[in-house]
N, C-alpha and C. Protein backbone atom coordinates (compact mmCIF):
# COMPACT_ATOMS: atom_id res chain seq x y z
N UNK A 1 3.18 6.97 -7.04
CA UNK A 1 4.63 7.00 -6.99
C UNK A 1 5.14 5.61 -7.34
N UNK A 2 6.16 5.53 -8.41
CA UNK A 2 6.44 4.01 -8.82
C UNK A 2 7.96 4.07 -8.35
N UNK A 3 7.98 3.18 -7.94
CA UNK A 3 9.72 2.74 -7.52
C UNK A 3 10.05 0.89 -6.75
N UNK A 4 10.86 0.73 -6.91
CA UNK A 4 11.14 -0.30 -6.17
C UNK A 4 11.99 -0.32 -5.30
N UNK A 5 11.75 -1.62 -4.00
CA UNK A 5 12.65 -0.94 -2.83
C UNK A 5 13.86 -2.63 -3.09
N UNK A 6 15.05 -2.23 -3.12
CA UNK A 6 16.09 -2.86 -2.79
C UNK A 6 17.06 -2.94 -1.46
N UNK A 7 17.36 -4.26 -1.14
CA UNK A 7 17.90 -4.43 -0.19
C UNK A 7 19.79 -4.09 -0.73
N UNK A 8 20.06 -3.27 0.52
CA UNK A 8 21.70 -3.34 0.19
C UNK A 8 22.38 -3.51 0.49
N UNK A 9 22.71 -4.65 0.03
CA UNK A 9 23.80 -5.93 0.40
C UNK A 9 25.07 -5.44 1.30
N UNK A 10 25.62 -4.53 0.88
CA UNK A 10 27.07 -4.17 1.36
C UNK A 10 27.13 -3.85 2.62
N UNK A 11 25.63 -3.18 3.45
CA UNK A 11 25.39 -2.92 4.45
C UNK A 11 24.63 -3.28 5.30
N UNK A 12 23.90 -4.12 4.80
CA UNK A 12 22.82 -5.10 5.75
C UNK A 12 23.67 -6.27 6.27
N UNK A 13 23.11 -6.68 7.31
CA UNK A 13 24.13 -8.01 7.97
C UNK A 13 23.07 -8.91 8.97
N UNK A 14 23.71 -9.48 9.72
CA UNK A 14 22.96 -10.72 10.68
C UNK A 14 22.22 -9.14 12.11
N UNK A 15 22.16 -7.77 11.88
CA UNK A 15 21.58 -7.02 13.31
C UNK A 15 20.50 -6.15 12.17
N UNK A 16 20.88 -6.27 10.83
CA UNK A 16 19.82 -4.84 10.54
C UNK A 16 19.74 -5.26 8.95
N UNK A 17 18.84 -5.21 8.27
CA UNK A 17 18.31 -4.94 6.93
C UNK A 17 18.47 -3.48 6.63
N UNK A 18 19.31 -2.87 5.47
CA UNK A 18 19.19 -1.69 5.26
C UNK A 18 18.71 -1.78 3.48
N UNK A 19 17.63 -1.17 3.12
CA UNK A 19 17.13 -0.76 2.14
C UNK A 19 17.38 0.68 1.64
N UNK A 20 16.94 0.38 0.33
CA UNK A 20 16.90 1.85 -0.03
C UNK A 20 15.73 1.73 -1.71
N UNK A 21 15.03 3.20 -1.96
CA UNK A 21 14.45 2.69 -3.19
C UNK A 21 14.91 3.03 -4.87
N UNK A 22 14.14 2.89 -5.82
CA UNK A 22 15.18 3.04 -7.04
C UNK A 22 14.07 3.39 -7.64
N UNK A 23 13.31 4.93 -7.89
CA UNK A 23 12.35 5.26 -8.60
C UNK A 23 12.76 5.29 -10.26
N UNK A 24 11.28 4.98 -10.36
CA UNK A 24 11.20 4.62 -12.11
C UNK A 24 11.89 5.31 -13.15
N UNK A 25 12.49 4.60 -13.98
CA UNK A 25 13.31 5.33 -14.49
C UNK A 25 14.59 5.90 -14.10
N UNK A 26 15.23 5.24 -13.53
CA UNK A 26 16.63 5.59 -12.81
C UNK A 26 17.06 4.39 -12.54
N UNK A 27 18.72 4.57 -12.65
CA UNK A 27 19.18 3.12 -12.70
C UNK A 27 20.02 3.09 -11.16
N UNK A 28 19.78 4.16 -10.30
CA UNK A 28 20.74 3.99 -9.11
C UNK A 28 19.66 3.96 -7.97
N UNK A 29 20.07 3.88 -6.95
CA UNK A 29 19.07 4.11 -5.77
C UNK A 29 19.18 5.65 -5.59
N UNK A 30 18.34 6.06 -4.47
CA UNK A 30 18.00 7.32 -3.84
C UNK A 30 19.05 7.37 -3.07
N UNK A 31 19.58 6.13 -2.06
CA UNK A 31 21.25 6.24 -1.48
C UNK A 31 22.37 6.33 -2.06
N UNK A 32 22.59 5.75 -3.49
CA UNK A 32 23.59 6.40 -4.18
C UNK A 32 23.06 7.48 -4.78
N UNK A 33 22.18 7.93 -4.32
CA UNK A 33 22.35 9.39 -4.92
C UNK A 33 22.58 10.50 -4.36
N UNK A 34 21.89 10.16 -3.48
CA UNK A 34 22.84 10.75 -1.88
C UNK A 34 24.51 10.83 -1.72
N UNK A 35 24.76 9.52 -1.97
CA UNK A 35 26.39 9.86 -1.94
C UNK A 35 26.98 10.40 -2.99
N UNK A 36 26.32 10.59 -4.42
CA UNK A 36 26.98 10.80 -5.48
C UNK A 36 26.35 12.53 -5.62
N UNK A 37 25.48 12.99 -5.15
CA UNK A 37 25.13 14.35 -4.98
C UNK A 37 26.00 15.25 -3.69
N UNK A 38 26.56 13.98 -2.94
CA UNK A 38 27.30 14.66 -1.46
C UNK A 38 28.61 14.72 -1.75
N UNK A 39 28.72 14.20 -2.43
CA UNK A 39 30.73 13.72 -2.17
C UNK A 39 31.66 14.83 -1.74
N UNK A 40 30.89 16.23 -1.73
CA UNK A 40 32.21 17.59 -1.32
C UNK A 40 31.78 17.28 0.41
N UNK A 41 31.27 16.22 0.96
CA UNK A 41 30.83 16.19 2.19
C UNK A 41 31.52 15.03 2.73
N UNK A 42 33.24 14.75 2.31
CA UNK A 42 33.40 13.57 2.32
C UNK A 42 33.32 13.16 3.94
N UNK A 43 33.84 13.85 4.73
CA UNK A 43 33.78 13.28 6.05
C UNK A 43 32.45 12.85 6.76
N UNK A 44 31.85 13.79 6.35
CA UNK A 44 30.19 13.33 7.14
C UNK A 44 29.75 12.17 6.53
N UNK A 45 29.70 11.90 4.94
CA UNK A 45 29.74 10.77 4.14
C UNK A 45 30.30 9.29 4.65
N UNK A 46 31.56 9.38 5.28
CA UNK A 46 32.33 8.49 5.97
C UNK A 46 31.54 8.14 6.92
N UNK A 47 31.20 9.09 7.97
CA UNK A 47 30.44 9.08 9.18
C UNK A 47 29.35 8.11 8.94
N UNK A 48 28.38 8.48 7.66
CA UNK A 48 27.30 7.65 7.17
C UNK A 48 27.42 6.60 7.04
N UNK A 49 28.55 6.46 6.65
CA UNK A 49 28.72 4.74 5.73
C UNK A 49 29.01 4.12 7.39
N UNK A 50 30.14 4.00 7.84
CA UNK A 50 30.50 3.87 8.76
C UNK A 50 29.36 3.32 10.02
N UNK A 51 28.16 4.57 10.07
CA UNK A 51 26.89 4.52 11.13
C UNK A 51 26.32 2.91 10.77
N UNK A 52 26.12 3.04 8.76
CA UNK A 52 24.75 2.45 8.51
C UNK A 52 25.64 0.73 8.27
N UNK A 53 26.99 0.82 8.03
CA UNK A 53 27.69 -0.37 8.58
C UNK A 53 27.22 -1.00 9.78
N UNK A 54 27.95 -0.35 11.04
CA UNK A 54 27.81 -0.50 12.15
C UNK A 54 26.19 -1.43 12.12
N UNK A 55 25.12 -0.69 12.19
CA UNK A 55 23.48 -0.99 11.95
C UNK A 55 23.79 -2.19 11.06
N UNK A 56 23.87 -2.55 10.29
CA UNK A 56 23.62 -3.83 9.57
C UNK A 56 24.53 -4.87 10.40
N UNK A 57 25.71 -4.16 10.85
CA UNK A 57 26.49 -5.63 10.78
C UNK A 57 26.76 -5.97 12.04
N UNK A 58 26.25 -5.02 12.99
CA UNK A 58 26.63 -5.10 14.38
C UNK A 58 25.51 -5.17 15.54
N UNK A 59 24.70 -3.89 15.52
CA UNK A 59 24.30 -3.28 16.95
C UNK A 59 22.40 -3.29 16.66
N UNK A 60 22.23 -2.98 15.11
CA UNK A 60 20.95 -3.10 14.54
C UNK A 60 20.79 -1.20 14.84
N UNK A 61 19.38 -0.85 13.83
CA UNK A 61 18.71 0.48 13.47
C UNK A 61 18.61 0.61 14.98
N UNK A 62 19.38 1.59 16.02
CA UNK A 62 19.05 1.56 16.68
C UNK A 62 18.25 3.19 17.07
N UNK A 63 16.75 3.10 18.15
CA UNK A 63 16.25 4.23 17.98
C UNK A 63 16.72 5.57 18.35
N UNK A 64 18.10 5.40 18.75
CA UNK A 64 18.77 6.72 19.38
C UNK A 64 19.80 7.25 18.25
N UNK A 65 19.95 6.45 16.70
CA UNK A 65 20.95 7.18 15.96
C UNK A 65 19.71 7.82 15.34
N UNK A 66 18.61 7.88 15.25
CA UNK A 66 17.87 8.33 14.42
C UNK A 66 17.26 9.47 15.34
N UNK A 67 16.79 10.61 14.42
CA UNK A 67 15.78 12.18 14.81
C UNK A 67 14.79 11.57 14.18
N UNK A 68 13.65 11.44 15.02
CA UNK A 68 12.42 10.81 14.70
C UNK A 68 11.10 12.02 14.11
N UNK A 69 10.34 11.67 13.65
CA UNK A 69 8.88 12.43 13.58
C UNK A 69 9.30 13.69 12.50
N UNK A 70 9.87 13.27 11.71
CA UNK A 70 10.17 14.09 10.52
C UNK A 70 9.51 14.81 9.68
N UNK A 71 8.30 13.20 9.22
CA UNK A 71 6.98 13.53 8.18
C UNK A 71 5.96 14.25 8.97
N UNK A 72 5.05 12.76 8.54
CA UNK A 72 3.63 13.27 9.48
C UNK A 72 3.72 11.91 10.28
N UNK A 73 2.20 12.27 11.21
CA UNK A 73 2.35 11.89 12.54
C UNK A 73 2.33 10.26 11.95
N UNK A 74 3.05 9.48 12.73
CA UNK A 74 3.07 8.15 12.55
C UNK A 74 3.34 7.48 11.24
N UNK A 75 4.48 8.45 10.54
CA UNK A 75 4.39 7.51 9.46
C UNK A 75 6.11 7.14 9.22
N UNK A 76 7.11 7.21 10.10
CA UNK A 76 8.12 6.53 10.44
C UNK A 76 9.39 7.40 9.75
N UNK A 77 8.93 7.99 8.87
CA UNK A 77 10.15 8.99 8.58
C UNK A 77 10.96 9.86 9.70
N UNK A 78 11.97 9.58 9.22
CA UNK A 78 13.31 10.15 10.12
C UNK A 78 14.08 10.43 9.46
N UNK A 79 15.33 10.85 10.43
CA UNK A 79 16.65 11.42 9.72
C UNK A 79 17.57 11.02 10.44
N UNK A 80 18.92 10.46 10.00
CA UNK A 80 20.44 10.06 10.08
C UNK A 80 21.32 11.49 9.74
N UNK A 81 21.39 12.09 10.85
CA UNK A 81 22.52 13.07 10.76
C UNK A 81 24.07 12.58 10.95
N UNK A 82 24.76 13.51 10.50
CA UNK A 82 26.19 13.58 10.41
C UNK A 82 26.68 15.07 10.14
N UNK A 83 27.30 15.83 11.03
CA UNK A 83 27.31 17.37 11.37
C UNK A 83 26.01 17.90 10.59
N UNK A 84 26.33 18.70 9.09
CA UNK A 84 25.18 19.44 8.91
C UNK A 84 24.48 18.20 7.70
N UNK A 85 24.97 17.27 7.19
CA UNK A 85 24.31 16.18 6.38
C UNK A 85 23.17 15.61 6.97
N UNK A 86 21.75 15.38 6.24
CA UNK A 86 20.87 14.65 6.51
C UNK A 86 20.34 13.84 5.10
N UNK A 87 20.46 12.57 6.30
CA UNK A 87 19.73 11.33 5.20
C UNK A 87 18.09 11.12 6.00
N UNK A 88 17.40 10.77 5.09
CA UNK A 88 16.02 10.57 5.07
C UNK A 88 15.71 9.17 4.92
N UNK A 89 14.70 8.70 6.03
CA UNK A 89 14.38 7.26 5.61
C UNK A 89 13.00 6.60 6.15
N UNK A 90 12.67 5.85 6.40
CA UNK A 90 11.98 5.42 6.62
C UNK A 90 11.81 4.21 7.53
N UNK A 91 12.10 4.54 9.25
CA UNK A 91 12.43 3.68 10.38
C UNK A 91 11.05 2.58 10.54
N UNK A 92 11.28 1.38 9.86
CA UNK A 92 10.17 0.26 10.01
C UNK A 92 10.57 0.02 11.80
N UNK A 93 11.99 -0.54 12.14
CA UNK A 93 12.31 -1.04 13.25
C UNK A 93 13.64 -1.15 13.40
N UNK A 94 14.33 -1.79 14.18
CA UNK A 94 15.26 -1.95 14.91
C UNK A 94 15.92 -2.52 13.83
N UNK A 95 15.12 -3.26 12.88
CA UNK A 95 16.17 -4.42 12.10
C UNK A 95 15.75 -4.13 10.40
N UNK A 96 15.52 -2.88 10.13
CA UNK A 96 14.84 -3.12 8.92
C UNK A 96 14.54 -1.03 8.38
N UNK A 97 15.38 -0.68 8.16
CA UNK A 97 15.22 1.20 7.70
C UNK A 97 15.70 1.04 5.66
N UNK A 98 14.36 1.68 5.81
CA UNK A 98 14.59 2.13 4.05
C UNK A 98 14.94 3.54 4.19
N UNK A 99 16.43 3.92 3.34
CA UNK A 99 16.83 5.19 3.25
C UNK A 99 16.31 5.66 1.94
N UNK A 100 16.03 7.28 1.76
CA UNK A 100 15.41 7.68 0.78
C UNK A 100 16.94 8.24 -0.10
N UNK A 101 16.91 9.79 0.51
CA UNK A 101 18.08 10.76 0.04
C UNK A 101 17.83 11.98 1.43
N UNK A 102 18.91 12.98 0.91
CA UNK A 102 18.93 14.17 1.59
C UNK A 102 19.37 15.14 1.06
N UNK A 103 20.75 15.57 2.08
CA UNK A 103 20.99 16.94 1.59
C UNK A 103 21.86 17.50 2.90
N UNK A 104 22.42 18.76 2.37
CA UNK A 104 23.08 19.46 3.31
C UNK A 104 22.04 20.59 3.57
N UNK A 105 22.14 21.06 5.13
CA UNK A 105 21.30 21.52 6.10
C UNK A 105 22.20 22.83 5.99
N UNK A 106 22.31 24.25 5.14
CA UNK A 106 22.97 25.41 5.60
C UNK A 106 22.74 25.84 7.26
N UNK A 107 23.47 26.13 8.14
CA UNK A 107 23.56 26.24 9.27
C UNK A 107 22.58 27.78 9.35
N UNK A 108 22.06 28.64 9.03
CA UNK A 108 20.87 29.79 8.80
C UNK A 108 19.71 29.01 8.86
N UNK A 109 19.46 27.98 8.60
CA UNK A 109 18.06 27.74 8.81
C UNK A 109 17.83 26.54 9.91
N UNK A 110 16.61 26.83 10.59
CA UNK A 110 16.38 25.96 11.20
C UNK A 110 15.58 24.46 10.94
N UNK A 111 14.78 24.75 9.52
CA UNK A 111 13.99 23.38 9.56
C UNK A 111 14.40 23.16 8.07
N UNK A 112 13.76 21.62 7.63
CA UNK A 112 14.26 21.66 6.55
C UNK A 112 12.94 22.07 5.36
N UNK A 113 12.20 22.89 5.78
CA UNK A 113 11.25 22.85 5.23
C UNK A 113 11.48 24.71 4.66
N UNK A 114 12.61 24.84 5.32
CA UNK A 114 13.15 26.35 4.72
C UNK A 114 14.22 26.31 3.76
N UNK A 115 14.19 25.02 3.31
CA UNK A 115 15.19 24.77 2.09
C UNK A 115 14.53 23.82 1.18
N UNK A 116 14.78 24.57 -0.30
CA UNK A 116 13.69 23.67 -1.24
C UNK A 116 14.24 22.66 -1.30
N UNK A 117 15.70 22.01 -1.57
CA UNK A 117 16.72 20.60 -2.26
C UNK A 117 16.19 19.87 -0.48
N UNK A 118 16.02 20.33 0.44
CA UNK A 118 16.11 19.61 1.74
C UNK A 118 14.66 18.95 1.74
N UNK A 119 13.28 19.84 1.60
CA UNK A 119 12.37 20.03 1.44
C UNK A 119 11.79 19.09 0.69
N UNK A 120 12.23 18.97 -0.47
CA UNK A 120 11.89 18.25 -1.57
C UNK A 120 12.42 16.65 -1.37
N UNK A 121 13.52 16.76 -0.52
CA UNK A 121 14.07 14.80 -0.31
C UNK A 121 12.58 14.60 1.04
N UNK A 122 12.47 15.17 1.66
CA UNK A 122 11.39 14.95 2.73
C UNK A 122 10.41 14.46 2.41
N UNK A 123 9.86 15.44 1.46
CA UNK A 123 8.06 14.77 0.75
C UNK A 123 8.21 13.89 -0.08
N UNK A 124 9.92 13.18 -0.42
CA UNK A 124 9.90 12.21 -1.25
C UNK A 124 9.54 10.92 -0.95
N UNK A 125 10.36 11.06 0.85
CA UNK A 125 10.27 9.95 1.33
C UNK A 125 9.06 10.18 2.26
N UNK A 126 8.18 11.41 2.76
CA UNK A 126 6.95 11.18 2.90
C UNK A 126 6.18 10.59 2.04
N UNK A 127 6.20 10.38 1.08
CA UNK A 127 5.44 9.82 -0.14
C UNK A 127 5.66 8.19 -0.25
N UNK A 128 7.07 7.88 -0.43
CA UNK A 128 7.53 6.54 -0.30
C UNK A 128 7.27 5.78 1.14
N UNK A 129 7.10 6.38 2.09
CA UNK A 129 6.91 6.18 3.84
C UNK A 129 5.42 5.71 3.52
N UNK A 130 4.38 6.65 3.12
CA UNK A 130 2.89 6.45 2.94
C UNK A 130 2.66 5.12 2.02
N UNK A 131 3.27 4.84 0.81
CA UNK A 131 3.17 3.70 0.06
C UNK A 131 3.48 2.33 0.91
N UNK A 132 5.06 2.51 1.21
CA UNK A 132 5.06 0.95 1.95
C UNK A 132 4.72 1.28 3.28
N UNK A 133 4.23 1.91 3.51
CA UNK A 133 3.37 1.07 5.13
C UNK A 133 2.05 0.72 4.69
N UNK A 134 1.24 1.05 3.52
CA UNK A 134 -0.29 0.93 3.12
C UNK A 134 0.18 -0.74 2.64
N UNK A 135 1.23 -0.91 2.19
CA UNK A 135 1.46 -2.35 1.91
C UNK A 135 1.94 -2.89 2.82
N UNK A 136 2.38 -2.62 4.18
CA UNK A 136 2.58 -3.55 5.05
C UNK A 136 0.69 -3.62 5.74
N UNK A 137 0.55 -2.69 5.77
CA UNK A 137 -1.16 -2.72 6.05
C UNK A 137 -2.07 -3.56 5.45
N UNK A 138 -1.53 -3.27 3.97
CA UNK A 138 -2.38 -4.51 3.33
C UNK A 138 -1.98 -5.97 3.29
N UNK A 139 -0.89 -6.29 3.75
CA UNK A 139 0.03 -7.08 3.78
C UNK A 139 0.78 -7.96 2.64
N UNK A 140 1.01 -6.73 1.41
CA UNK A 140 1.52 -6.67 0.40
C UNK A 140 3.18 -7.10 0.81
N UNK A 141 3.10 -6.49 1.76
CA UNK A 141 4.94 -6.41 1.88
C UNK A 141 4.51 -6.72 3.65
N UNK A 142 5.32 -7.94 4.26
CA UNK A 142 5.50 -8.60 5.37
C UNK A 142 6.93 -8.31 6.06
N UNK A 143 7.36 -8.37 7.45
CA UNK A 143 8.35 -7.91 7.75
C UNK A 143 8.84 -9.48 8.71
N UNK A 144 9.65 -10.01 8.28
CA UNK A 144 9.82 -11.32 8.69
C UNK A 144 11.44 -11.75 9.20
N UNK A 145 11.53 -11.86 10.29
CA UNK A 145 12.76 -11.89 10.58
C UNK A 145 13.71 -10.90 9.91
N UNK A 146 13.70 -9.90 10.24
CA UNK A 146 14.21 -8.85 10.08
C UNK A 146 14.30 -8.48 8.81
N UNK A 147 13.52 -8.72 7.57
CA UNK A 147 13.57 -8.14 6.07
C UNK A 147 12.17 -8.05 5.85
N UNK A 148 12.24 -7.22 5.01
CA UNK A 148 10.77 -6.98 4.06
C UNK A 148 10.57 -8.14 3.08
N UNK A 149 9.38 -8.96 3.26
CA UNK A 149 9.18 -9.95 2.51
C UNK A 149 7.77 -9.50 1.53
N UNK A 150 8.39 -9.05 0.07
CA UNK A 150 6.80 -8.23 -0.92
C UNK A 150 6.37 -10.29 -1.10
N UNK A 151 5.38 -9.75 -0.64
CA UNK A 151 4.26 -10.83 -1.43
C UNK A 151 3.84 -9.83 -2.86
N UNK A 152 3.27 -8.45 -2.60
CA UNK A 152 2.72 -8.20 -4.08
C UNK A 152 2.71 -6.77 -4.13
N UNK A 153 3.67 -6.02 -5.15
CA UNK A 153 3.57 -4.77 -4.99
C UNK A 153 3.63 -4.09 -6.74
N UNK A 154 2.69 -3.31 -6.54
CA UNK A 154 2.00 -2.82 -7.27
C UNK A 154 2.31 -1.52 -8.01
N UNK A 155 3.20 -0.65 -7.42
CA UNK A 155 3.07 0.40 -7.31
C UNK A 155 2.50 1.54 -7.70
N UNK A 156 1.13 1.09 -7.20
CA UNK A 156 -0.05 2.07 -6.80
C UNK A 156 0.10 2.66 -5.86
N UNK A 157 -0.29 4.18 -6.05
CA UNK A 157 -0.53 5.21 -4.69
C UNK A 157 -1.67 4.26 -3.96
């Protein structure tokens, strides 16, 4: 999986680093694509911006806005709800969440694994979740006062 992860400025502050990534070949992130695939969702959208404000500039990723254990076991993926909207990301810590994308949750189903567009943002960022933690493992990518610091990334599975 090739992509690069960017920090985003508008919403990161002195409590939280908020990232997001920008797979190959695409000139936007996975979070503007989120907002630019959501926009008939304007209020929950608000809600988002608003949350992931708050988190950068105030209070930090804290572990109670997030639904944890999304992916697989231990590999930090979660979800940022807002009524039926879910964003997907990837909870390093308190001071430091890479958002992937999401989707709207039809109120008929219970998981998101019963919706393919829901389904499909999940194993994206299961996939992206598995890459940068093998590089914080390898210590490709360091987490240093609250940002991701790449010493060397590759993007190799």
């Amino acid at each position: 999986m090739d992509f690069d992860i960017e920090e985003v400025k508008e919403l990161s502050g002195d409590a939280a680093s908020i990232y997001s990534v920008t797979m190959k070949g695409e000139e936007t992130t996975l979070l503007e694509q989120f907002f630019d695939e959501n926009a008939e969702y304007e209020t929950e959208l608000n809600e988002i911006v608003r949350k992931l404000y708050v988190m950068g500039k105030q209070v930090g990723c804290r572990w109670d806005y997030f639904k944890h254990h999304e992916g697989n076991p231990g590999d930090g993926v979660a979800v940022l709800k807002s009524g039926r909207l879910r964003l997907y990301c990837l909870y390093v810590d308190s001071t430091i969440v890479c958002f992937g994308s999401g989707g709207y949750k039809p109120p008929e189903i219970r998981a998101y694994q019963e919706d393919a567009v829901l389904n499909e943002k999940v194993e994206q960022m299961k996939a992206i979740a598995k890459r940068i933690n093998k590089a914080i493992v390898e210590k490709d990518i360091e987490i240093k006062n609250g940002k991701l610091r790449i010493n060397y990334w590759d993007n190799e599975d």
